[in-house]
Protein backbone atom coordinates (compact mmCIF):
# COMPACT_ATOMS: atom_id res chain seq x y z
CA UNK A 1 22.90 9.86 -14.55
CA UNK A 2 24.22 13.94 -14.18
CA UNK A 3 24.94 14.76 -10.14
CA UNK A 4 22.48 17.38 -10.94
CA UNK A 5 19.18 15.65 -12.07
CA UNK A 6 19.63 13.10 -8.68
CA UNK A 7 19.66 16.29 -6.69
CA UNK A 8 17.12 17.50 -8.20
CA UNK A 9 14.49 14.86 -8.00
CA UNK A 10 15.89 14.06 -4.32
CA UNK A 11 14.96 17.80 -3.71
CA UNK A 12 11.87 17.51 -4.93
CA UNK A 13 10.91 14.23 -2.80
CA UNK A 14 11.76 16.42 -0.06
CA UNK A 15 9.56 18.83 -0.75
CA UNK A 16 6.49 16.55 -1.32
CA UNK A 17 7.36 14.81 2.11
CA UNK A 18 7.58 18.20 3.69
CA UNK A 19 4.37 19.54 1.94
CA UNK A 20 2.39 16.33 2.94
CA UNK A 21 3.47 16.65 6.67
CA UNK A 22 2.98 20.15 6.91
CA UNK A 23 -0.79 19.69 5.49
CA UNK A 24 -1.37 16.74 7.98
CA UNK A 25 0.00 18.58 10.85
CA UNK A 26 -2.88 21.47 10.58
CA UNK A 27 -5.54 20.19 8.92
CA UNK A 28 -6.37 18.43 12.27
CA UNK A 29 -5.82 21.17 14.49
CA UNK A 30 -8.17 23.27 12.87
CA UNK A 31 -10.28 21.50 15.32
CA UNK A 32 -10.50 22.57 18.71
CA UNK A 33 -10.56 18.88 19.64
CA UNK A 34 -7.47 17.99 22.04
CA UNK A 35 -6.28 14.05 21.16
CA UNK A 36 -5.47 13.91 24.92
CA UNK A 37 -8.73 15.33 26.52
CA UNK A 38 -10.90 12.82 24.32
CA UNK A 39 -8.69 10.00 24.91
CA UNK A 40 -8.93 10.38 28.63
CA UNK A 41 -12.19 11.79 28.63
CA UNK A 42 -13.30 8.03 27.33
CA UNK A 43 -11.69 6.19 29.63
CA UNK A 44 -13.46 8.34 32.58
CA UNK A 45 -16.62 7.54 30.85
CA UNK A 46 -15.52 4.04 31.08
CA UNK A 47 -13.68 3.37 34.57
CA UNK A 48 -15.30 6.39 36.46
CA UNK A 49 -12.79 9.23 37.92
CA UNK A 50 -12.93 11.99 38.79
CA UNK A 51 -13.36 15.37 36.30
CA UNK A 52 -10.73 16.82 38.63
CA UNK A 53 -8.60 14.08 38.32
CA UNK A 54 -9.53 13.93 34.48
CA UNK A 55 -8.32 17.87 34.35
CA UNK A 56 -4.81 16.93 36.01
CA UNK A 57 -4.16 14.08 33.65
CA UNK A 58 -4.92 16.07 30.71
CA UNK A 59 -2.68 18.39 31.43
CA UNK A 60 0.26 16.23 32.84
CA UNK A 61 -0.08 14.22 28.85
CA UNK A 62 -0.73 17.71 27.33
CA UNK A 63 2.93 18.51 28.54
CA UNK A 64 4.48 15.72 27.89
CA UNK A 65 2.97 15.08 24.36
CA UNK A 66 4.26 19.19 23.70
CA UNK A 67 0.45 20.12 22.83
CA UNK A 68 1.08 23.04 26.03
CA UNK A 69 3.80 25.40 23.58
CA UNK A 70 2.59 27.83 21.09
CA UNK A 71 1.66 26.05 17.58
CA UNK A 72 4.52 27.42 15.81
CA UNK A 73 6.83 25.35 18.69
CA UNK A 74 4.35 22.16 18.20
CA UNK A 75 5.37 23.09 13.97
CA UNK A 76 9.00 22.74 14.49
CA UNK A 77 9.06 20.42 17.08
CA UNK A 78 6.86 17.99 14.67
CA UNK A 79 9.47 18.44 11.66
CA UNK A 80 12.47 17.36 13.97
CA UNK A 81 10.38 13.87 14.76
CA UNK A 82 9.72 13.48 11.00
CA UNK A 83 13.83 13.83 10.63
CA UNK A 84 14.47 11.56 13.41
CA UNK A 85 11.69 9.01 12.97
CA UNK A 86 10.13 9.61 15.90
CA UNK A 87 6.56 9.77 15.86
CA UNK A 88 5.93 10.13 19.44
CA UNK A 89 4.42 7.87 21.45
CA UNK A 90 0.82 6.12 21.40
CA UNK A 91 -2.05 6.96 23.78
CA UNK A 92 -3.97 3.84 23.54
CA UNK A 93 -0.67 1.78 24.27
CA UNK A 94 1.63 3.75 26.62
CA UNK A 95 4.31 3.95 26.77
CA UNK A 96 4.61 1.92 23.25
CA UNK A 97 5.73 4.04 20.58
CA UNK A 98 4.56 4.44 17.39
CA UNK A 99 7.48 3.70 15.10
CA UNK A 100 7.67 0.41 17.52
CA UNK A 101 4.25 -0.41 16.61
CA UNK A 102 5.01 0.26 13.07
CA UNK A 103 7.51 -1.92 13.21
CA UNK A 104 5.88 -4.75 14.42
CA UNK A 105 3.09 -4.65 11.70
CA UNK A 106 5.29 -3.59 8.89
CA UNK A 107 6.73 -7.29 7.68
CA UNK A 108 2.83 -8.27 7.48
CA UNK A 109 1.63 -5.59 5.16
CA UNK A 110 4.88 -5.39 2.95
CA UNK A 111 4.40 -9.03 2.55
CA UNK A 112 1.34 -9.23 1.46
CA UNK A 113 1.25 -6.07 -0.53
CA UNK A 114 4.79 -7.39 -2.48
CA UNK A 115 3.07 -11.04 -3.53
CA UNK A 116 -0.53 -8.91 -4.59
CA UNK A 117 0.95 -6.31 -6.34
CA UNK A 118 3.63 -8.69 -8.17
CA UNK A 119 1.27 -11.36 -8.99
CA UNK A 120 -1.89 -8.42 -9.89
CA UNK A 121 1.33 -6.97 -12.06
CA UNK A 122 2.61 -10.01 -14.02
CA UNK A 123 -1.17 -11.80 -14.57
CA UNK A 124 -2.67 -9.08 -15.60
CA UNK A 125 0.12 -7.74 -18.42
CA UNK A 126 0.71 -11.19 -19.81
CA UNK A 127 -2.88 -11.53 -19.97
CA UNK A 128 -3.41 -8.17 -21.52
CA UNK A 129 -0.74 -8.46 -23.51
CA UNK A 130 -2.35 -11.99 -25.12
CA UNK A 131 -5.57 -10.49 -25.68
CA UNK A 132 -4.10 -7.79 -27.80
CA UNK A 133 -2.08 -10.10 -29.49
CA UNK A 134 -3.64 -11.46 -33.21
CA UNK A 135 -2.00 -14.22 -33.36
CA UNK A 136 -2.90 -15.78 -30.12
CA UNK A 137 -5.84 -18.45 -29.64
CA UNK A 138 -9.42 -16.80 -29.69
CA UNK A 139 -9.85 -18.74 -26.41
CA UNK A 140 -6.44 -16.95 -24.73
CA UNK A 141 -7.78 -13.57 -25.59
CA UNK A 142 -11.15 -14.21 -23.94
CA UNK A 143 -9.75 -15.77 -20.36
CA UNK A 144 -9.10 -12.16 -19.22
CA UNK A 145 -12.92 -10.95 -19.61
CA UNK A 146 -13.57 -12.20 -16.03
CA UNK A 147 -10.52 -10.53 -14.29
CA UNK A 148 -11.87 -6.98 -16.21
CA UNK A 149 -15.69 -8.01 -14.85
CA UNK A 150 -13.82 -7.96 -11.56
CA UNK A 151 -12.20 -4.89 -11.65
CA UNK A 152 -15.50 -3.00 -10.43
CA UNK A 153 -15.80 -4.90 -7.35
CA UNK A 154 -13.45 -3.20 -4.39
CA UNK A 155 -11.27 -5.35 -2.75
CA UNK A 156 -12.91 -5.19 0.37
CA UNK A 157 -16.16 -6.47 -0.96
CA UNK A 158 -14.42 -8.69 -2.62
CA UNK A 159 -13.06 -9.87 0.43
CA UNK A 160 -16.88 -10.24 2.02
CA UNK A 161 -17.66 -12.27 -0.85
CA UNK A 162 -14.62 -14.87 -0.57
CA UNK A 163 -14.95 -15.24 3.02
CA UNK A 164 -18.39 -16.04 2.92
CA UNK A 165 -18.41 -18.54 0.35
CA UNK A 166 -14.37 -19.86 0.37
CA UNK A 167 -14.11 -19.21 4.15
CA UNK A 168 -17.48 -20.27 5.80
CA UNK A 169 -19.79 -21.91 2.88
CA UNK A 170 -17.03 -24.22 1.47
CA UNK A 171 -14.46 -24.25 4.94
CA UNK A 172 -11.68 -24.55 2.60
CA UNK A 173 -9.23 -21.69 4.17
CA UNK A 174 -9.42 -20.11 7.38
CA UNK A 175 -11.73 -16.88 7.85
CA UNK A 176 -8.86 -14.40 9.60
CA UNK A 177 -5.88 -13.98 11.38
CA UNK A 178 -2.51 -14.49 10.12
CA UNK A 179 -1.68 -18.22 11.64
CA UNK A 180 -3.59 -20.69 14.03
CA UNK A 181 -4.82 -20.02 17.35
CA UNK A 182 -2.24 -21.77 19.97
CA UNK A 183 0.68 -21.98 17.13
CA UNK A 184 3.88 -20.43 18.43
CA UNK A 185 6.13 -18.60 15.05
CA UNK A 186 8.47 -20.25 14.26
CA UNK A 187 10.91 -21.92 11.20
CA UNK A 188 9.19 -24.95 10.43
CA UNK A 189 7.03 -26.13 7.76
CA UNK A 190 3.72 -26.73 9.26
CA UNK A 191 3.68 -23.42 10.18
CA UNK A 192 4.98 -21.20 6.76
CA UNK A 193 1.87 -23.67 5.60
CA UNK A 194 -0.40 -22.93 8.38
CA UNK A 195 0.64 -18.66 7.55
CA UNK A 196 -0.05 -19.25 3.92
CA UNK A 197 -3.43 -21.08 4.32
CA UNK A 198 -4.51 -17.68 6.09
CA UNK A 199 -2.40 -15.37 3.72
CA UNK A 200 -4.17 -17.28 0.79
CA UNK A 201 -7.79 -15.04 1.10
CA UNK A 202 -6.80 -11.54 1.52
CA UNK A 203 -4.11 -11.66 -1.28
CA UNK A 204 -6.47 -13.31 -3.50
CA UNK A 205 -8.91 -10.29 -2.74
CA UNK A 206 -6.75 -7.64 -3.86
CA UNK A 207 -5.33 -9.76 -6.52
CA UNK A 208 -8.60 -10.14 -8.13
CA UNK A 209 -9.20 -6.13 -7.95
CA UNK A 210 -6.52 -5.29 -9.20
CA UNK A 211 -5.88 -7.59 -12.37
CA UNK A 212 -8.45 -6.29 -14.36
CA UNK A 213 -7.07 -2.63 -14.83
CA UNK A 214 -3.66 -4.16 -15.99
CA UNK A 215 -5.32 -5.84 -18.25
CA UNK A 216 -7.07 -2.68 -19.90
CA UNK A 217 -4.08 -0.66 -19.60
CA UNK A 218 -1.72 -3.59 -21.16
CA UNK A 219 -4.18 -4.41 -24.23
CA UNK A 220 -4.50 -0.79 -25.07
CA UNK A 221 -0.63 -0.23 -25.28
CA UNK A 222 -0.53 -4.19 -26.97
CA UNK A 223 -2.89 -2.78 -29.96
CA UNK A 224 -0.47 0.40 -29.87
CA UNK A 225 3.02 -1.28 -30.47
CA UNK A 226 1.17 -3.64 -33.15
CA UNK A 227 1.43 -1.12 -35.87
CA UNK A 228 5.13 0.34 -35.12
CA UNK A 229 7.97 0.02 -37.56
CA UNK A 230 10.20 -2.20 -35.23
CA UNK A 231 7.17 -4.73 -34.58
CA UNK A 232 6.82 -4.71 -38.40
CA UNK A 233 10.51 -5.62 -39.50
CA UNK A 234 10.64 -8.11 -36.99
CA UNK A 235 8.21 -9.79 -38.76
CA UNK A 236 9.44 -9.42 -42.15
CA UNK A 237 12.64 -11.31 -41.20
CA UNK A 238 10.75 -14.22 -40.69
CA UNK A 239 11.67 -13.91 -36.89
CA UNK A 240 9.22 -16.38 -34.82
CA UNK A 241 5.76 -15.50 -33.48
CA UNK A 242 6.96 -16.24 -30.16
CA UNK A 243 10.40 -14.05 -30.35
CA UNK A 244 8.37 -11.61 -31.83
CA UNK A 245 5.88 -11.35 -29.03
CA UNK A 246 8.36 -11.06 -25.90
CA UNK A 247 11.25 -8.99 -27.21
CA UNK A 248 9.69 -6.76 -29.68
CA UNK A 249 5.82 -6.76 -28.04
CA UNK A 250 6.11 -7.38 -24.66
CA UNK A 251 8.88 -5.82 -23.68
CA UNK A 252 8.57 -2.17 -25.21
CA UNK A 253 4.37 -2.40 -24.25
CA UNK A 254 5.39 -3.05 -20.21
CA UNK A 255 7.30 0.13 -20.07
CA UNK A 256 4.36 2.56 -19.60
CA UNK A 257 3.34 0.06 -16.89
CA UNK A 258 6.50 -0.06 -14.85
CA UNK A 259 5.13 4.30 -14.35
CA UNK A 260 1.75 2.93 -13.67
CA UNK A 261 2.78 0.22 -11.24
CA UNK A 262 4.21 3.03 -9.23
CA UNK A 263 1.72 5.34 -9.59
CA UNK A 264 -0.99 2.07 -8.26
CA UNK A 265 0.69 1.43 -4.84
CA UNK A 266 -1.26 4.51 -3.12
CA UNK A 267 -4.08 3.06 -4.17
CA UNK A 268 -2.87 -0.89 -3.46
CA UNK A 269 -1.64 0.80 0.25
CA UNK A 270 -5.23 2.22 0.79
CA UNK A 271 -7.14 -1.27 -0.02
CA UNK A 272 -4.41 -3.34 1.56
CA UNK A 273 -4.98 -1.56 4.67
CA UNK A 274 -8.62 -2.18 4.62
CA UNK A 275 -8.02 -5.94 3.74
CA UNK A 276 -6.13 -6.13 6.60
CA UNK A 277 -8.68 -5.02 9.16
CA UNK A 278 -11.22 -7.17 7.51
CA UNK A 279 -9.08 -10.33 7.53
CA UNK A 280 -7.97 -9.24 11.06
CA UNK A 281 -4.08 -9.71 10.04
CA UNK A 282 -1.81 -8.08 12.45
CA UNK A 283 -0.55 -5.30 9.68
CA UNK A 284 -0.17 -1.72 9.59
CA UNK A 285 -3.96 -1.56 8.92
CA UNK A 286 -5.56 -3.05 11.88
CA UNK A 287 -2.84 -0.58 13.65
CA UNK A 288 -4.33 2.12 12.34
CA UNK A 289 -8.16 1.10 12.22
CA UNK A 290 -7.59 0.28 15.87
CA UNK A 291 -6.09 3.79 16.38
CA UNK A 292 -9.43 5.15 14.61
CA UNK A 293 -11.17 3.22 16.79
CA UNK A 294 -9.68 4.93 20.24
CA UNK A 295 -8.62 8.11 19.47
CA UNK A 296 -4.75 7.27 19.26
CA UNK A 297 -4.08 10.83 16.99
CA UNK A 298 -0.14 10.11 17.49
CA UNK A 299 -0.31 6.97 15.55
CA UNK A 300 -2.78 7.90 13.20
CA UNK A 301 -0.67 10.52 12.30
CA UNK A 302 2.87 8.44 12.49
CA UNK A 303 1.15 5.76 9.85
CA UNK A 304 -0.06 8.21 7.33
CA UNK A 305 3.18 10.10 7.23
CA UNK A 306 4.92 7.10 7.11
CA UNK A 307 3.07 5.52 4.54
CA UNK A 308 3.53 9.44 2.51
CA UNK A 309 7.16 9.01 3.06
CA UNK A 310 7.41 5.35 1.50
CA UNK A 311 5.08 6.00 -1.83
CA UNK A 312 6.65 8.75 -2.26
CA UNK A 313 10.49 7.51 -1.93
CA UNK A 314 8.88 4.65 -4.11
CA UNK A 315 7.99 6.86 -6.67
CA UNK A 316 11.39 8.91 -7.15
CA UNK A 317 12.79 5.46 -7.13
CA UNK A 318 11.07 4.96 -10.02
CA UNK A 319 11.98 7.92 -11.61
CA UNK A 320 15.27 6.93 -11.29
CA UNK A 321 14.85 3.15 -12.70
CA UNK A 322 12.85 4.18 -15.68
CA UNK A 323 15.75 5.57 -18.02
CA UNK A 324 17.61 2.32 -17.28
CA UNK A 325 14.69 0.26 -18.51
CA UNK A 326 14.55 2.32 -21.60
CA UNK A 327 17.52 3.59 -22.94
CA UNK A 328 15.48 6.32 -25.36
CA UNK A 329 14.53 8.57 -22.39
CA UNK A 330 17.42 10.83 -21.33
CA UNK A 331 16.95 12.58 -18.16
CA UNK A 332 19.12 16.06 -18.60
C-alpha cells in the first residue's frame, strides 16, 4: 500500500477526531450553565452550606478545572488533553480521573460488544446467505424470518422483555450485574461460569437486534452474486454445491459486509451502552449514565470523545483491511 494513501487516510482520521472534538467542546458551552456551579450547587441542596461557601468552592474548582481563562485558552488547553489522553478529572468522583474510570469499565463493554457483534455478524450472514441460496432446504431459508421480525424491536426493549420473562418469570439467569453478590474475581471456574450466567442476557439482547439486518443485507447481496459469470462457471465444471456456496458465494457476498460491519459499531456502541445501564454491568455505559445522572460534564465529555476516537480509528482500520480482503480494489 503507496506511503502516500496511509498518510492520507491517517490525515483524514485526524481531521474527523479533531472536527468531532472541536464540535463537542462548544456545543455545550453555548450554555451559560457552569458544570461546576450545578455540581456543587446540588450537593448544597443536599448537605446544606452555605451560598458563601458554595461561591468560594465554585470558584476554587472553576480554577482548577481551567473554566476561569478566556475560551480560546479553555480551546487549546482542551486539544492538548485530547493529545495526551487526559480528560481531566471527574466531579462526582474526585479526585478519580476520567481516563482511570474509563479504564476500569473498558474490558466490560469491549467484551461484550466483541462476542455481540461477532456472533450478530457470523449468524446473521450465514443465515442470510442460506436464505438466498436455491439450493438450500425450504426449511433453512425460512429459520431466519424470526431474527428479521426481531430486527424492529431495540435492544433495550428487548432487554425488558428477556429479563422479565428469562430473568424473573422463568429464574433461569440472573437479572443484572456482571457476577454474584459476595464473589471475589478471580481465575477459577465457578466464577468465568458465574460471569457468563450474567453476561448470557444482555449479549443475547443485542444479538437478537442486530441479526436481523445482516440477514437483509446478506440475502440481498446472496441473490446479487447468483447471476455473475464466476458463480456460473463454477457450476458448469460440475464443482460441488457445497464448494460452490463458500468459495464462490459466500466469500465474494461478505465483502460489502466487512464495510457495513464497520460502519454498525456506532450504532452497536450506542445500544451497548444502554444495555449496560439496564443490566447494571459495570461498563463504560453505566459510567456515563451515572455521569448524566450527576452532572459529571468532564466525563461525559472524556467518554464521548473517546468512544469518537475508537469508531473512528476502527473505521480507517477498515479502510485499510478492505483491499487485502479483495484484491480487485486498488487504493492509488
Amino acid at each position: 500500500m503507496p506511503f502516500k494513501l496511509i498518510a492520507r487516510r491517517i490525515g483524514f482520521l485526524f481531521m474527523v477526531i479533531w472536527a468531532a472534538s472541536t464540535i463537542i467542546f462548544f456545543i455545550p458551552r453555548m450554555s451559560s450553565v457552569n458544570p461546576v456551579r450545578e455540581r456543587f450547587a446540588e450537593l448544597a441542596r443536599l448537605s446544606g452550606f452555605s451560598p458563601v461557601d458554595l461561591e468560594k468552592i465554585v470558584a476554587s474548582f472553576s480554577k482548577q478545572f481551567g473554566l476561569d481563562k478566556p475560551l480560546w485558552e479553555q480551546y487549546i488547553d482542551y486539544l492538548g488533553s485530547i493529545i495526551r489522553f487526559d480528560f481531566g478529572f471527574s466531579l462526582n468522583r474526585y479526585p478519580a480521573t476520567v481516563i482511570e474510570l474509563i479504564a476500569q469499565s473498558l474490558p466490560w463493554t469491549i467484551g461484550l460488544l466483541i462476542v455481540s457483534t461477532i456472533v450478530a455478524f457470523v449468524i446473521g450472514n450465514l443465515l442470510g446467505a442460506i436464505a438466498a441460496w436455491p439450493r438450500a432446504p425450504r426449511w433453512a431459508r425460512n429459520f431466519s424470518t424470526p431474527f428479521v421480525l426481531f430486527m424492529g424491536v431495540p435492544p433495550v426493549l428487548m432487554g425488558v422483555l428477556l429479563l422479565f420473562f428469562v430473568g424473573f418469570r422463568l429464574k433461569l439467569l440472573p437479572l443484572g450485574g456482571a457476577y454474584s453478590i459476595g464473589l471475589i474475581p478471580e481465575l477459577s471456574w465457578s466464577f468465568s461460569l458465574d460471569l457468563l450466567r450474567h453476561q448470557i442476557l444482555p449479549a443475547l439482547a443485542l444479538v437478537l437486534g442486530s441479526v436481523g439486518a445482516w440477514v437483509l443485507t446478506m440475502r440481498g447481496m446472496g441473490i446479487t452474486i447468483q447471476g455473475e459469470d464466476y458463480v456460473n462457471f463454477a457450476e458448469h465444471k460440475g464443482l460441488k454445491g457445497g464448494r460452490i456456496f463458500r468459495d464462490y458465494y459466500l466469500r465474494n457476498a461478505l465483502l460489502p459486509q466487512v464495510t457495513g460491519f464497520a460502519l454498525a459499531l456506532g450504532t452497536v456502541v450506542t445500544s451497548a451502552i444502554i444495555v449496560e445501564g439496564l443490566f447494571a454491568l459495570p461498563g463504560v455505559g453505566t459510567v456515563l449514565i451515572n455521569a448524566i445522572r450527576a452532572n459529571d460534564f468532564p466525563v461525559i465529555y472524556g467518554i464521548v470523545i473517546f468512544i469518537t476516537i475508537a469508531i473512528a480509528t476502527i473505521m480507517t482500520l477498515m479502510e485499510f483491511l478492505y483491499p487485502l480482503l479483495d484484491p480487485r480494489i486498488k487504493n492509488d
